[in-house]
Protein backbone atom coordinates (compact mmCIF):
# COMPACT_ATOMS: atom_id res chain seq x y z
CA UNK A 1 -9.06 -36.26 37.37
CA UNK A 2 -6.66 -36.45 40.08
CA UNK A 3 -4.52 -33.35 38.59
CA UNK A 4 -4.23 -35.85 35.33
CA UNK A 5 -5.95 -35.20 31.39
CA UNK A 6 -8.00 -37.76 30.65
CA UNK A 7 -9.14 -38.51 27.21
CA UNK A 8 -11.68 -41.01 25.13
CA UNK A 9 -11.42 -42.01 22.06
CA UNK A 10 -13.15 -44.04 18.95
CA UNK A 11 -10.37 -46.29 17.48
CA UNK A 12 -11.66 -47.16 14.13
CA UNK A 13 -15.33 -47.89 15.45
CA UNK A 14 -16.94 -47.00 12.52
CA UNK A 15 -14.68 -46.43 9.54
CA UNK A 16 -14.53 -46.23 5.78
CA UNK A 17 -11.01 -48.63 5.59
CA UNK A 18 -12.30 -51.86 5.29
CA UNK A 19 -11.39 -52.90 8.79
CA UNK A 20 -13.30 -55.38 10.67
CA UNK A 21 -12.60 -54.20 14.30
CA UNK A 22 -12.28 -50.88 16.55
CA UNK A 23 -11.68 -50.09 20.19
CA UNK A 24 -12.76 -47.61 22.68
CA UNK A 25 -9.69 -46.19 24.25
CA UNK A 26 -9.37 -44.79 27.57
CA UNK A 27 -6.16 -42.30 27.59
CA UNK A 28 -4.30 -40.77 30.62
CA UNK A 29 -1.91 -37.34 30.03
CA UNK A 30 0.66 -36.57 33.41
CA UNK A 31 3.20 -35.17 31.68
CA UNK A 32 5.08 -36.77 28.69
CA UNK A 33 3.42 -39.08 26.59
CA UNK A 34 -0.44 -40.03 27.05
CA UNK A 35 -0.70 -43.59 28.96
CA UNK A 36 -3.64 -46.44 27.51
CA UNK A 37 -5.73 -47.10 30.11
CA UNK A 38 -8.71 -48.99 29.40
CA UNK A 39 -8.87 -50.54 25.44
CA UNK A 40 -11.89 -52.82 25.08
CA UNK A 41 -12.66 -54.31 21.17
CA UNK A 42 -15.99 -53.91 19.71
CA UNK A 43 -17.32 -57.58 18.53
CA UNK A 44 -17.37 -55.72 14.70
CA UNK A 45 -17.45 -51.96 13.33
CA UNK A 46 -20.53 -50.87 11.70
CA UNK A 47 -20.35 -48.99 8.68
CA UNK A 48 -23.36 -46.60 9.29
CA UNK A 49 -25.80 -47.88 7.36
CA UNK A 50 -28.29 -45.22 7.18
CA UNK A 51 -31.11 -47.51 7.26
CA UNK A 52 -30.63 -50.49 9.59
CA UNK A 53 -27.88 -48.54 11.74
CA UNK A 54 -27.72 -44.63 11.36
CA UNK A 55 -27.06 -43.25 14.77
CA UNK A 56 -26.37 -46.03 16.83
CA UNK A 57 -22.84 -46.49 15.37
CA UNK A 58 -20.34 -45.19 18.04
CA UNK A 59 -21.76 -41.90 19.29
CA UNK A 60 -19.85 -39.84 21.57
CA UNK A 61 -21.66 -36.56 23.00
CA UNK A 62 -19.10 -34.47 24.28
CA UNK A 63 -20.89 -33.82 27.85
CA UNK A 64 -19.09 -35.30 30.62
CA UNK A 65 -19.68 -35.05 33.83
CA UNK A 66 -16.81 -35.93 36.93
CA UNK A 67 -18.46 -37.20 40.07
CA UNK A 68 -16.92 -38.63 43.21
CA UNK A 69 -13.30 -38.98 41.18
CA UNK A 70 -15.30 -41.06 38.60
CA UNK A 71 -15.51 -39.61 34.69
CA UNK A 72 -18.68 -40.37 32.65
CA UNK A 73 -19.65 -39.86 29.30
CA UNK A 74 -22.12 -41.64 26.69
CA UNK A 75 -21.36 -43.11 24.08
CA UNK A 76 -22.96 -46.72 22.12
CA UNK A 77 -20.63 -49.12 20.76
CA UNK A 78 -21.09 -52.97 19.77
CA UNK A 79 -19.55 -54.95 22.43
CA UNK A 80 -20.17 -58.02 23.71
CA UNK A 81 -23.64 -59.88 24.07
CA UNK A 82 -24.30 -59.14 20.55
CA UNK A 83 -26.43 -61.45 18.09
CA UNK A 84 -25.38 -63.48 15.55
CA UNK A 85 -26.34 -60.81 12.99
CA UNK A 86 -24.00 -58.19 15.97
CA UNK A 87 -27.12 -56.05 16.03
CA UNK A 88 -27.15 -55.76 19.75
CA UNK A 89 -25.11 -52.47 21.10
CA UNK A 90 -24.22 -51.40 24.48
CA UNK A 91 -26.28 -47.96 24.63
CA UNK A 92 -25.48 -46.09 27.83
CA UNK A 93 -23.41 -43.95 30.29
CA UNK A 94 -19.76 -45.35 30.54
CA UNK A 95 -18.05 -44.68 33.81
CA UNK A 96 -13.67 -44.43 34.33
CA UNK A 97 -12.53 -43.78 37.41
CA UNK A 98 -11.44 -45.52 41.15
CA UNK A 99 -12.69 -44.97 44.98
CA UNK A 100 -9.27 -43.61 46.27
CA UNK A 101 -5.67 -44.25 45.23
CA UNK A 102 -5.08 -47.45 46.60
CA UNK A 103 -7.91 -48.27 44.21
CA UNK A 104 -6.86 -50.01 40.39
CA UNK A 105 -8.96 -47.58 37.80
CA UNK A 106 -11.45 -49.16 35.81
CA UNK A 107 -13.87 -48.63 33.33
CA UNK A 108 -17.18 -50.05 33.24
CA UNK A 109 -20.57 -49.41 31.67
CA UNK A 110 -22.70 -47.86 34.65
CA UNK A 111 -26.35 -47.01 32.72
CA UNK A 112 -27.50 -49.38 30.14
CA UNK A 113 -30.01 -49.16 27.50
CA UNK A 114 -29.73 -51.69 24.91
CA UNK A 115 -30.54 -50.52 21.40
CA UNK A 116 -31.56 -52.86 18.63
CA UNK A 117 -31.86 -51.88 15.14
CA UNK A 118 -33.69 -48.63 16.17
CA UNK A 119 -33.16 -46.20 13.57
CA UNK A 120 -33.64 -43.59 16.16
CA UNK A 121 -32.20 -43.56 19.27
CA UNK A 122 -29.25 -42.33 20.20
CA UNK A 123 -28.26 -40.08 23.21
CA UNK A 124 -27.64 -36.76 22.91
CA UNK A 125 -26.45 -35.50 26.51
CA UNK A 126 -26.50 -36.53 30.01
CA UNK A 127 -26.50 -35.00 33.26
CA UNK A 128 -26.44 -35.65 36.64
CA UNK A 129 -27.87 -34.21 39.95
CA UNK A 130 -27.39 -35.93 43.00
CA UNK A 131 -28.32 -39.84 42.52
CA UNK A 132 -30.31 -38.97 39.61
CA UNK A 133 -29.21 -39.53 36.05
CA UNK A 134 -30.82 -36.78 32.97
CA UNK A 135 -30.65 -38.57 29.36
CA UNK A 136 -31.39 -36.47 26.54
CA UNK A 137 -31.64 -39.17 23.54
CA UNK A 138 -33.65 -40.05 20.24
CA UNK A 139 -33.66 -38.24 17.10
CA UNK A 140 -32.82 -34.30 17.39
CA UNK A 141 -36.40 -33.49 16.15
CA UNK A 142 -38.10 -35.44 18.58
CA UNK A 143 -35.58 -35.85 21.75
CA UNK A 144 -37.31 -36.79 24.84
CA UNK A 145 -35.20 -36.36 28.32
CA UNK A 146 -35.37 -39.44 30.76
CA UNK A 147 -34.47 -39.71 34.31
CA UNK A 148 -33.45 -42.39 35.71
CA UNK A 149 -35.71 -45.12 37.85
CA UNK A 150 -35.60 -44.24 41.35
CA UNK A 151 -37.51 -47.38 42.61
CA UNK A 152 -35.46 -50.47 43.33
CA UNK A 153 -36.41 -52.71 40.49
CA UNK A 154 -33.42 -54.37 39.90
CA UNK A 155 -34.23 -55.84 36.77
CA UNK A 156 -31.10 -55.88 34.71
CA UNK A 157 -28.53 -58.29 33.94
CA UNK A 158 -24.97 -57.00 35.71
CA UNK A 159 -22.32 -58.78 34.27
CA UNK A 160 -18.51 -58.72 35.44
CA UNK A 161 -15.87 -61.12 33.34
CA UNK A 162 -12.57 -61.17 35.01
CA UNK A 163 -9.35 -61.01 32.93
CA UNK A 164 -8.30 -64.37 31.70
CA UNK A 165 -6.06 -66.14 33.81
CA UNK A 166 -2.91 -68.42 32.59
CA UNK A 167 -1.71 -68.37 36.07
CA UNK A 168 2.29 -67.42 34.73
CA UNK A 169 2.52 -69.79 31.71
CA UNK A 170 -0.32 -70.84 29.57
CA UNK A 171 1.48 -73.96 28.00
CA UNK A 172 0.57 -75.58 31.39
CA UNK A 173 -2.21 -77.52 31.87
CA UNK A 174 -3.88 -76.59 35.13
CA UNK A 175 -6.85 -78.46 36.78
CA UNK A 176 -9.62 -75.96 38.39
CA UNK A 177 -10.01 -77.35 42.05
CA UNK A 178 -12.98 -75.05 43.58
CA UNK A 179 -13.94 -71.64 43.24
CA UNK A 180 -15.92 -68.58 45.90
CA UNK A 181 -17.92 -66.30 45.07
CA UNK A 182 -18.52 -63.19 48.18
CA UNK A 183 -21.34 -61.48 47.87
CA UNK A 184 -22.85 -58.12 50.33
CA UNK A 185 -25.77 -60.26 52.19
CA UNK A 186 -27.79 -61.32 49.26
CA UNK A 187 -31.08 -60.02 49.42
CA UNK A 188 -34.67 -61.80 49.09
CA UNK A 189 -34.33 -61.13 45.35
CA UNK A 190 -30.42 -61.57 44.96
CA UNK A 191 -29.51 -64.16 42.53
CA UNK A 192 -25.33 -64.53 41.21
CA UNK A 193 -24.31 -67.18 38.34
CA UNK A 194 -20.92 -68.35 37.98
CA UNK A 195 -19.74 -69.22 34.99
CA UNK A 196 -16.50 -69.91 33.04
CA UNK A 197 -14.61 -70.48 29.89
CA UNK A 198 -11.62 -71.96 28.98
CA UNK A 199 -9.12 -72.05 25.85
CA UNK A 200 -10.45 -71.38 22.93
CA UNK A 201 -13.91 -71.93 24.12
CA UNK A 202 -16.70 -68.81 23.03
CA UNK A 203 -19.61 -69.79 25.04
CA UNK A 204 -19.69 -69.92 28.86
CA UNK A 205 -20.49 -72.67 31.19
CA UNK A 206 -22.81 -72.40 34.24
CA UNK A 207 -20.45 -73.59 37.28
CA UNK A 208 -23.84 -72.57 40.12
CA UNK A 209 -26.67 -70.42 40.38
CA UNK A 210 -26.80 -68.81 44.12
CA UNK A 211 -30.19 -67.40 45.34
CA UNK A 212 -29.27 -68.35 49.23
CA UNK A 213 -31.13 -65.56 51.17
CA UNK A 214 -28.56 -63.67 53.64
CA UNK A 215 -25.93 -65.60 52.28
CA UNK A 216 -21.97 -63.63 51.39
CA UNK A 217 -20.29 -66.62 50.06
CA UNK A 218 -21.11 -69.73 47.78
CA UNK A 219 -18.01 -72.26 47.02
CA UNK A 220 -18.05 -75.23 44.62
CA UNK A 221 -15.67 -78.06 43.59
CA UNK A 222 -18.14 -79.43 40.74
CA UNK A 223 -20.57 -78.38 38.44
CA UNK A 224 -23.69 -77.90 40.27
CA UNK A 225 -26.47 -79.19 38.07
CA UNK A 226 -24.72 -82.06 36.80
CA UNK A 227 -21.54 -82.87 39.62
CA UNK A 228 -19.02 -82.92 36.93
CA UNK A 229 -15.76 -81.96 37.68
CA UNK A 230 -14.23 -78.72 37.37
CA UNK A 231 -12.35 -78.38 33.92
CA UNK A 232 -8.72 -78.68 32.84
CA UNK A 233 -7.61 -75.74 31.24
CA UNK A 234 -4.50 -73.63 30.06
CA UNK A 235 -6.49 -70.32 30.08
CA UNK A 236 -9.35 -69.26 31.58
CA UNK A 237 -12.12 -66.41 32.19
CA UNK A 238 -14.80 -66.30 34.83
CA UNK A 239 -18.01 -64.63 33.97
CA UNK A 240 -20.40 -63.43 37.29
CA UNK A 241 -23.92 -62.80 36.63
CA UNK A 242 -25.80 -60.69 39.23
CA UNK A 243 -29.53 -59.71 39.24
CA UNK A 244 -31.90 -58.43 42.22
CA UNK A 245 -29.82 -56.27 43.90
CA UNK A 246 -27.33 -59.01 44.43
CA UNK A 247 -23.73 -57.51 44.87
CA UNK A 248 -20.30 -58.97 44.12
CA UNK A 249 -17.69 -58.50 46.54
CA UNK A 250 -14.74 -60.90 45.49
CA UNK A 251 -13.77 -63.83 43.32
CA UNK A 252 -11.18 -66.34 44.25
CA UNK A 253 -10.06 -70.00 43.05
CA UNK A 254 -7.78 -72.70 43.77
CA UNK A 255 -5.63 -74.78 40.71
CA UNK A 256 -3.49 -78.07 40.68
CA UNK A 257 -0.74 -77.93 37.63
CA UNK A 258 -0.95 -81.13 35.69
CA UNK A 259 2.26 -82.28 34.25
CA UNK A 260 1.53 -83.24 30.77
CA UNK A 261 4.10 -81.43 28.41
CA UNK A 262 6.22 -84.13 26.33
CA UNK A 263 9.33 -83.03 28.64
């Protein structure tokens, strides 16, 4: 990619050690010593139990296929959005890459399939022609191919947290003043939820729901359903929701400092 070796890898995923946590690593080789890209931590590491979990423990087929500068490969590991019981995993065709080089790279999960508890499904293999996606998954002795939907359903969930913000120093106490979403023209269908959550906080709360047809933009300076203010906070992380065909463009917000350290 780019002249550059790039490289992924299961960090303790699933393991024998007694650890409670893995990664997936993104790696990138230019010369000298390999450079971490991308490391996103799995909610837990299964052990492979043959029974509830045999082959949906990380999985990493070794096709990959490089399309417009991006690198994707398949792989299912439990992150995020998981039950209680973390028997939820992210099933699908991960995706590393950037539009051009004034682009940042990123890594994101492009094809999802979410896998619960099935003893067997897995994928095997992807490829790709054109727009068109191959999957080549459940168990060896029965695989089945798919392709994926060409119709414009729209049905699934994209979701896009943003990194959490101390804004320099998070032993300040900020105050969130108003935050914009921009959206592409959001279609008949379009629907984006803001959300946030601050601190030490593990659940997310619903700032406003936007389903304005033909709208690019929705603001707020309260929370919509209720009119409470905006929180205080020393850290926080925005969470965007987007479903029928609804596309994110940009996030932006606006904070006061509060003084309210003992010196």
């Amino acid at each position: 990619m780019e002249g550059r070796l790039v490289g992924v890898s299961d960090k303790y995923l699933s393991n024998a050690f007694g650890l409670t946590k893995g990664a997936l690593v993104v790696r990138m080789w230019a010369g000298g010593i390999p450079r971490i890209m991308k490391e996103v931590v799995a909610n837990q590491i299964v052990t492979g139990d043959a029974t509830a979990f045999p082959n949906t423990v990380t999985r990493f087929p070794r096709s990959v296929v490089i399309k417009d500068n991006i690198m994707y490969w398949a792989a299912s590991v439990p992150f995020g959005l998981s039950t209680s019981t973390e028997s939820t995993f992210h099933l699908g065709i991960w995706a590393f890459g950037r539009k051009n080089i004034n682009s940042d790279f990123t890594l994101s999960l492009d094809q999802v399939e979410e896998a619960t508890s099935t003893a067997n499904f897995f994928i095997n293999s992807i490829g790709n022609a054109g727009n068109y996606w191959f999957i080549s998954h459940s168990a060896e002795s029965a695989g089945k191919v798919t392709k994926t939907d060409d119709a414009t359903n729209f049905t699934y969930t994209s979701i896009y947290d943003t990194q959490t913000f101390t804004l320099g120093d998070s032993s300040v106490t900020k105050k969130l003043v108003g935050v914009t979403i921009t959206t592409v023209f959001l279609p008949a269908a379009g629907q984006v939820v803001l959300r946030y959550r601050i601190n030490e906080e593990t659940s997310y709360t619903t700032i406003f729901t936007n389903t304005t047809d033909n709208s690019i933009s929705r603001s707020a300076i309260n929370i919509e359903s209720s009119g409470a203010q905006l929180p205080e906070f020393k850290e926080i992380t925005f969470r965007i929701e987007s479903t029928g065909g609804a596309e994110l463009t940009g996030i932006k917000f606006r904070v006061e400092t509060i003084d309210k350290d003992i010196y």
